[in-house]
Protein backbone atom coordinates (compact mmCIF):
# COMPACT_ATOMS: atom_id res chain seq x y z
CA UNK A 1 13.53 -69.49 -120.92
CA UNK A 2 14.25 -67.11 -123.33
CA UNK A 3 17.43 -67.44 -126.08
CA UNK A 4 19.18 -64.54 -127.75
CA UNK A 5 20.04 -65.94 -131.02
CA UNK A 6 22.46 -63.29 -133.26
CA UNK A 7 23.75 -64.03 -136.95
CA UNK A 8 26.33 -61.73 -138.55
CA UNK A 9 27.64 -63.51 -141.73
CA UNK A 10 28.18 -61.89 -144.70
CA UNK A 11 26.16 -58.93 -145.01
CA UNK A 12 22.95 -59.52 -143.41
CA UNK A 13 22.89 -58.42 -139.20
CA UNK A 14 20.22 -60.38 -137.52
CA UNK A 15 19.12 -61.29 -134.27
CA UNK A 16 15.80 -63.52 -132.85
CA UNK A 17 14.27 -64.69 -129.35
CA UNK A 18 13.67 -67.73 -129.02
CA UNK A 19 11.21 -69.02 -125.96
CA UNK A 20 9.94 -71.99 -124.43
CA UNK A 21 9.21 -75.27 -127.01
CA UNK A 22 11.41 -73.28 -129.46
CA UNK A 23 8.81 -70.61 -130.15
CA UNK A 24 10.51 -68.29 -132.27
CA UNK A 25 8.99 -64.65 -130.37
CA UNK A 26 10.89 -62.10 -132.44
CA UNK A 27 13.81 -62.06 -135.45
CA UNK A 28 15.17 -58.69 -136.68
CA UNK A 29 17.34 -58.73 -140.05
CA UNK A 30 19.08 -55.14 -140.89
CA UNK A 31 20.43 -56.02 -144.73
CA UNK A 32 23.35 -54.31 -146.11
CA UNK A 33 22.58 -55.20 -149.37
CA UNK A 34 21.92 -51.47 -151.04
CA UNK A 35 25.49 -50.81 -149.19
CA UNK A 36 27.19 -53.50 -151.38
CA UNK A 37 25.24 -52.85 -154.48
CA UNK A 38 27.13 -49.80 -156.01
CA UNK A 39 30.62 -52.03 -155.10
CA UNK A 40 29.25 -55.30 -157.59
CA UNK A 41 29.53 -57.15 -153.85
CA UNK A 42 29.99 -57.65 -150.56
CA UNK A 43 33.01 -55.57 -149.09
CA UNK A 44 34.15 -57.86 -146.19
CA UNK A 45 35.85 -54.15 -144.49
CA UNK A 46 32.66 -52.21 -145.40
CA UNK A 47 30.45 -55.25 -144.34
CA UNK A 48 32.10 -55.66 -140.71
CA UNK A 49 32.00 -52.06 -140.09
CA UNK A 50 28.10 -52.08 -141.11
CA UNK A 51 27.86 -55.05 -138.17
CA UNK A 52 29.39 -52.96 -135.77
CA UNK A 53 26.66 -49.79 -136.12
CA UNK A 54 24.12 -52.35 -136.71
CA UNK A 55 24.09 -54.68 -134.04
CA UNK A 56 22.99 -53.02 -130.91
CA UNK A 57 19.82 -51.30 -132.47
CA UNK A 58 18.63 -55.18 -133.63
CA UNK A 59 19.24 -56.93 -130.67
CA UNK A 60 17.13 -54.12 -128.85
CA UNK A 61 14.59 -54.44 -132.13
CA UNK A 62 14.74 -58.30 -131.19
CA UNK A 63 13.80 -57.98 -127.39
CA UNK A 64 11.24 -55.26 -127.64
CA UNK A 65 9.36 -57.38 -130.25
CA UNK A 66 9.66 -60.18 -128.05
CA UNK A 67 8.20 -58.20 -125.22
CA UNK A 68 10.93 -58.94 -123.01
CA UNK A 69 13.89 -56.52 -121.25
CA UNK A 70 17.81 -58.11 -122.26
CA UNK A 71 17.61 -59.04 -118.07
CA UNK A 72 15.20 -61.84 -118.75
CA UNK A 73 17.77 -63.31 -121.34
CA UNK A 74 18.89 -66.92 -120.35
């Protein structure tokens, strides 16, 4: 069994793969903290947007590390 774990709070855009007896195969964290730095902060507009363009490239990040295709996902 393989699990697609994905955490987007704040401004960090992360994803793992998780396998049998909770093996943890892959995680992938894209930061967005040199976006925020010039603001003093996180941006919640600026951060979401970042999400958006992030996401897809660290879930495939996640699975290729993993040594999996996004089929095999449970």
């Amino acid at each position: 069994m393989y699990i697609l774990a994905i955490e987007t709070t704040c401004d960090e855009t992360a994803a793992a793969v998780i396998g049998d007896d909770e093996v943890i195969l892959s995680s992938v964290v894209a930061s967005q903290e040199d976006l925020h730095r010039v603001y003093g902060g996180v941006v919640p507009e600026i951060a979401s947007r970042a999400h958006l363009e992030k996401i897809m490239p660290v879930i495939d990040e996640a699975v290729r590390r993993a040594g999996i295709r996004l089929q095999d996902l449970d």
